[in-house]
C-alpha atoms as a PDB file:
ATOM      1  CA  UNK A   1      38.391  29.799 -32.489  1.00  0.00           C
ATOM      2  CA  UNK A   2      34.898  29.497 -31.995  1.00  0.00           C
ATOM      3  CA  UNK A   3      33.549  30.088 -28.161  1.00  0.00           C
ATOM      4  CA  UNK A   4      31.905  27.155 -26.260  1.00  0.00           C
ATOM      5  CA  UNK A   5      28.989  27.540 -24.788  1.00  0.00           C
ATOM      6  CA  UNK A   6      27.864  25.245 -21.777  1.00  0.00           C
ATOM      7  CA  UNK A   7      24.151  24.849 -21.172  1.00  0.00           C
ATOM      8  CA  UNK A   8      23.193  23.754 -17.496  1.00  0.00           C
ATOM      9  CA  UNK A   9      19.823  22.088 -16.996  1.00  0.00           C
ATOM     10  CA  UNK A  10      18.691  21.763 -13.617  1.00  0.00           C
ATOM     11  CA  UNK A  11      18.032  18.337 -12.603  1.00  0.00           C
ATOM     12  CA  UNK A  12      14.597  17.194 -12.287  1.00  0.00           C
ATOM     13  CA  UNK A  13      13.594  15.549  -8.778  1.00  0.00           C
ATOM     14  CA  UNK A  14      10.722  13.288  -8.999  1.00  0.00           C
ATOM     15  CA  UNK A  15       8.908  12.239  -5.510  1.00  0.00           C
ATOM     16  CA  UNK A  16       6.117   9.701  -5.337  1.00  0.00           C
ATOM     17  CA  UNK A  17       3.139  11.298  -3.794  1.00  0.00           C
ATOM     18  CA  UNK A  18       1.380   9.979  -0.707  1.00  0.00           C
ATOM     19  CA  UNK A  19      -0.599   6.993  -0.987  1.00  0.00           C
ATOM     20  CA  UNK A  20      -4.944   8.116  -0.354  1.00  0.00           C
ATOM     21  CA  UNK A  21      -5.492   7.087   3.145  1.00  0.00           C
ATOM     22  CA  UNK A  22      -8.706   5.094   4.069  1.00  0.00           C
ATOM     23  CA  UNK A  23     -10.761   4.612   7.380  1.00  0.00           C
ATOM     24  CA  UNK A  24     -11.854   1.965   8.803  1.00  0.00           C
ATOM     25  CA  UNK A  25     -14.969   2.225  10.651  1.00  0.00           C
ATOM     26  CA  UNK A  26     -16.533   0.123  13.032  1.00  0.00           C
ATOM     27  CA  UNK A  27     -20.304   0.109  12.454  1.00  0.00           C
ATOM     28  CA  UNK A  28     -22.413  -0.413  16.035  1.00  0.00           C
ATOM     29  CA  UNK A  29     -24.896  -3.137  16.081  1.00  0.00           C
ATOM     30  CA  UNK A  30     -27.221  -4.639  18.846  1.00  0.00           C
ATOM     31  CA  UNK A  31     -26.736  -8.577  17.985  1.00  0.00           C
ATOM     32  CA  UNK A  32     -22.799  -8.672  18.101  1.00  0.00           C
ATOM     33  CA  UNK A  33     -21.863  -9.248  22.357  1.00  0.00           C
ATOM     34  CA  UNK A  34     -19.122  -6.529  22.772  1.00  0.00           C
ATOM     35  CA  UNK A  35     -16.329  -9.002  23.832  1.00  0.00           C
ATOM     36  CA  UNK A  36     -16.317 -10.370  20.858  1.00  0.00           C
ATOM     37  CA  UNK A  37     -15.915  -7.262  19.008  1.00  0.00           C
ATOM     38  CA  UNK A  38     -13.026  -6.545  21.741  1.00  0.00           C
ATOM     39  CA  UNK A  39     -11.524 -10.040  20.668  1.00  0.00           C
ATOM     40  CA  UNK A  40     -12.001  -8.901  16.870  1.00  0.00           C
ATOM     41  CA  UNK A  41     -10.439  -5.433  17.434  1.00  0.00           C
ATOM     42  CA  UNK A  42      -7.573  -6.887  19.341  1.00  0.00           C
ATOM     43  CA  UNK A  43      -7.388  -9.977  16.608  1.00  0.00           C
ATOM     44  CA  UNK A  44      -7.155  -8.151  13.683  1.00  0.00           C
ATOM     45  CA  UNK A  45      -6.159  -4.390  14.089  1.00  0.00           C
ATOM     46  CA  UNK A  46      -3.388  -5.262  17.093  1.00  0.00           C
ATOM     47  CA  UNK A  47      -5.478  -3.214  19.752  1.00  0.00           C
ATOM     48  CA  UNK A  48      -4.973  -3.616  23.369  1.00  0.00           C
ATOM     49  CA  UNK A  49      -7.581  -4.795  25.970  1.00  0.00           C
ATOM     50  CA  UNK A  50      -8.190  -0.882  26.876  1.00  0.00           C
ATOM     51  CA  UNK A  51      -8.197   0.803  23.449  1.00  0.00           C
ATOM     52  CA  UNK A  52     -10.392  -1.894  21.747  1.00  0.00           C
ATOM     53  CA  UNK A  53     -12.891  -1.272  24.821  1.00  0.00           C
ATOM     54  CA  UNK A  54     -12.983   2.269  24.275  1.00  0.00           C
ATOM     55  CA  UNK A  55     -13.226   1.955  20.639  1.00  0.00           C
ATOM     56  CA  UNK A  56     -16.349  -1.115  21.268  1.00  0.00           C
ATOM     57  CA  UNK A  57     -18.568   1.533  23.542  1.00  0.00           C
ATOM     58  CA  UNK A  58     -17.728   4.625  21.425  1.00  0.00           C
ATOM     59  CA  UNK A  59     -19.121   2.671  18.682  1.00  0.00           C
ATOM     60  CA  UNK A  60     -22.030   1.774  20.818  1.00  0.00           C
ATOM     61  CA  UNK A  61     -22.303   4.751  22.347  1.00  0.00           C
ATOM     62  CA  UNK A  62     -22.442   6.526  19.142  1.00  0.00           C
ATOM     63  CA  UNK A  63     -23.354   3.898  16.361  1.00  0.00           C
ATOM     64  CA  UNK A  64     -19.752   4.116  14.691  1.00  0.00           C
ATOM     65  CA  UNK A  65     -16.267   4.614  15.479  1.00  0.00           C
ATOM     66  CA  UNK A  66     -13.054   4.817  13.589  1.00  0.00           C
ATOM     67  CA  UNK A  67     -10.482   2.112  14.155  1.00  0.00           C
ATOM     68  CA  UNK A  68      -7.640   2.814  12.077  1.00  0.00           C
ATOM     69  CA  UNK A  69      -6.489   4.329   9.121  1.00  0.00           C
ATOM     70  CA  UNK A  70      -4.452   2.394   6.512  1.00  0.00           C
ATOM     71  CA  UNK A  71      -3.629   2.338   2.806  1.00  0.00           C
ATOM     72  CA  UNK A  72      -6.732   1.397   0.534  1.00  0.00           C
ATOM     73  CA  UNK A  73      -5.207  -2.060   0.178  1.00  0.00           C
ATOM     74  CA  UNK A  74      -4.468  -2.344   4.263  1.00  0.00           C
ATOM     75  CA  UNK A  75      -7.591  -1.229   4.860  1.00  0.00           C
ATOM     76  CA  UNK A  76     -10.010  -3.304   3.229  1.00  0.00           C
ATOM     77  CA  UNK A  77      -8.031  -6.907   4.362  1.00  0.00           C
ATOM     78  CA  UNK A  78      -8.600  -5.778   7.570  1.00  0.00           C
ATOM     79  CA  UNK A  79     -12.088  -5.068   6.946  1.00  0.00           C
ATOM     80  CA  UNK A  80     -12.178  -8.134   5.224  1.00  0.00           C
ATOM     81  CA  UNK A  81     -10.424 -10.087   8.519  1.00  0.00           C
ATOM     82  CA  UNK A  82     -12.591  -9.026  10.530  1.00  0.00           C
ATOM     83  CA  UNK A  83     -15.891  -9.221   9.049  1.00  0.00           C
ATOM     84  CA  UNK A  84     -14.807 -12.892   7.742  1.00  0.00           C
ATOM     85  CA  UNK A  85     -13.951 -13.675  11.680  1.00  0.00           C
ATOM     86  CA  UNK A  86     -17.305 -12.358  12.898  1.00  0.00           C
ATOM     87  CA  UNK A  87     -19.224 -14.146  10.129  1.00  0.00           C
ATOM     88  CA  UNK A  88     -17.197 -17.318  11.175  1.00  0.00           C
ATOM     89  CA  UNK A  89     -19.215 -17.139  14.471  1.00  0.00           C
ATOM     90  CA  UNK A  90     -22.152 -15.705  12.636  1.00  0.00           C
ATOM     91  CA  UNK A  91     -22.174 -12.805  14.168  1.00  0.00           C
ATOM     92  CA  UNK A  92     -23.521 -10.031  11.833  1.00  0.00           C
ATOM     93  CA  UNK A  93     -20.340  -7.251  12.794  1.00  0.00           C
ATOM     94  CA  UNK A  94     -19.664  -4.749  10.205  1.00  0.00           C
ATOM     95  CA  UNK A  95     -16.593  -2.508   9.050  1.00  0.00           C
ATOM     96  CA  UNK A  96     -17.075   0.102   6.433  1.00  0.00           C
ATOM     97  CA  UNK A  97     -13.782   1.456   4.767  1.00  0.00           C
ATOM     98  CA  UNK A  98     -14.088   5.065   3.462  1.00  0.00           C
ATOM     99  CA  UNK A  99     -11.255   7.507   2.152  1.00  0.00           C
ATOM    100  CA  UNK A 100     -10.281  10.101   4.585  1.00  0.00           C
ATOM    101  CA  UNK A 101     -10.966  13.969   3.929  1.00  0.00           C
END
């Protein structure tokens, strides 16, 4: 009687890898009044009343700030939202998305 022989393959495990993540920045102009951007920041990215100030002046105080970080896909409708919003009021408020390191 011939002898059986089993062969065991170990089992393959795939995993998805992490979606790129993308900034959003917010890019410091002198035309836009900085309640609106606060009502933008607030609007669109679900800040409160003290995180959108502090993101408003460090973008003033230092010409741009990061507001979030999202998907690709998150990221530019939001950027999108609110640029659309401020251009609504014809304000000329920019976001710039850009992947993160």
């Amino acid at each position: 009687m011939p002898d059986i022989v089993t062969v065991i393959r170990p089992k393959t495990v795939t995993r998805s890898a992490r979606p790129r993540l993308y900034r959003v920045v917010l890019i410091n102009d002198d035309f836009t009044p900085r309640e609106f951007v606060c009502i933008v920041l607030k609007a669109v990215f679900r800040m409160g009343e003290a995180e959108a100030r502090r993101v408003m002046l460090t973008a003033h105080q230092k010409g741009a700030c990061v507001v979030a970080v999202f998907t690709r896909e998150v990221a530019e409708t939001r950027a999108a939202q609110a640029h659309a919003m401020a251009a609504k009021e014809g304000h000329p408020l920019t976001f710039r998305v850009e992947p993160e390191d």
